[in-house]
C-alpha atoms as a PDB file:
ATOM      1  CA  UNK A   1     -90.589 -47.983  -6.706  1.00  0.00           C
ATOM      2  CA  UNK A   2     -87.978 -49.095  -4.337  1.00  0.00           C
ATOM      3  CA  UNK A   3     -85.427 -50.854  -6.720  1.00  0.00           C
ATOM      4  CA  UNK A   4     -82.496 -50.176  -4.520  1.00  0.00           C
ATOM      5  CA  UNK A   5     -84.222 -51.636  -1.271  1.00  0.00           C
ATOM      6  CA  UNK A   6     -84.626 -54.931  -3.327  1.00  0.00           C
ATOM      7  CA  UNK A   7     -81.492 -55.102  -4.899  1.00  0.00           C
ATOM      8  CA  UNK A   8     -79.494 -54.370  -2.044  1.00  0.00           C
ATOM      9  CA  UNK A   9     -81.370 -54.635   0.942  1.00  0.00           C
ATOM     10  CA  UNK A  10     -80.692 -51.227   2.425  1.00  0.00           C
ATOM     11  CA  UNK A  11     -83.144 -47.835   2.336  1.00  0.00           C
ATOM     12  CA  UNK A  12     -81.208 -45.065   1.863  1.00  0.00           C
ATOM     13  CA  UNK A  13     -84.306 -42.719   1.708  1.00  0.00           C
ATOM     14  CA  UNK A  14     -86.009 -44.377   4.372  1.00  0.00           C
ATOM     15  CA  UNK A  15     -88.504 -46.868   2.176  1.00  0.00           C
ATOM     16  CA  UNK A  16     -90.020 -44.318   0.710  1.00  0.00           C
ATOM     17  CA  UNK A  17     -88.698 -44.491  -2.884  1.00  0.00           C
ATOM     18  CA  UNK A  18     -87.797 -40.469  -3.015  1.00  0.00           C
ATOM     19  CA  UNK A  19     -83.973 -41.826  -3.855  1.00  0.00           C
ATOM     20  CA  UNK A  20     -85.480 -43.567  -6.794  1.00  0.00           C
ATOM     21  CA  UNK A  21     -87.648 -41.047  -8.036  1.00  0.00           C
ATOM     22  CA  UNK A  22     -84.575 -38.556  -8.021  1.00  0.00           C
ATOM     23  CA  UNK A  23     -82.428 -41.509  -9.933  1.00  0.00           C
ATOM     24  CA  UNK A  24     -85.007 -41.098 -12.252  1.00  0.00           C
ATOM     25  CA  UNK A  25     -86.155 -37.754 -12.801  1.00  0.00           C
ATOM     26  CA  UNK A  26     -83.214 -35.967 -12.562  1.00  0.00           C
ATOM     27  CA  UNK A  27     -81.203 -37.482 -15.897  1.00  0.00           C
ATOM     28  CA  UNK A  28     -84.868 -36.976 -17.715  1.00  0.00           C
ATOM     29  CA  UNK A  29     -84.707 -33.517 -16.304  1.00  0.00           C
ATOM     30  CA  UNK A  30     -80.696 -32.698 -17.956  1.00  0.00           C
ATOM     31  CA  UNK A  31     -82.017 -34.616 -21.053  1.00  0.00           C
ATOM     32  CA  UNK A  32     -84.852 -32.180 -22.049  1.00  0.00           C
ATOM     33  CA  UNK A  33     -82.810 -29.448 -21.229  1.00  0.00           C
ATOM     34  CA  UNK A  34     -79.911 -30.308 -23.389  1.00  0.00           C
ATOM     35  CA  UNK A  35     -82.305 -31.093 -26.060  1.00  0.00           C
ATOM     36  CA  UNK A  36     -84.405 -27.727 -25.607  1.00  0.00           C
ATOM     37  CA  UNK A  37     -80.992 -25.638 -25.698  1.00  0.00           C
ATOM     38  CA  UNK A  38     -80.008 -27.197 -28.930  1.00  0.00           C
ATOM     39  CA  UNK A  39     -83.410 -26.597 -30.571  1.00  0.00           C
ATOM     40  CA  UNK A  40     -83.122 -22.827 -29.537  1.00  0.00           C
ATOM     41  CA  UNK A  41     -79.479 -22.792 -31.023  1.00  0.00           C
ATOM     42  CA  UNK A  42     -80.562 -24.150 -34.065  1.00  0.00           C
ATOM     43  CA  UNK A  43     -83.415 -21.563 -34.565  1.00  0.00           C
ATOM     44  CA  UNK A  44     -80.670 -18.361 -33.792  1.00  0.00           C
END
């Protein structure tokens, strides 16, 4: 998973993809949150 490597031709993390992983993981991370707090708002 080095998108940003290919697309731009520079490694930021180093070639190891870590940078991508984070590009990924972090908005899926916020996204359950978000919908996990408005579930428990819902219930209350």
């Amino acid at each position: 998973m080095n998108f940003i490597e290919e697309l731009f031709g520079w490694a930021p993390d180093g070639g190891t993809g870590s940078l991508e992983w984070m590009i990924l993981l972090i908005p899926l991370a916020v996204a359950l949150l978000v919908a996990r707090k408005r579930r428990w708002h819902r219930r209350g």
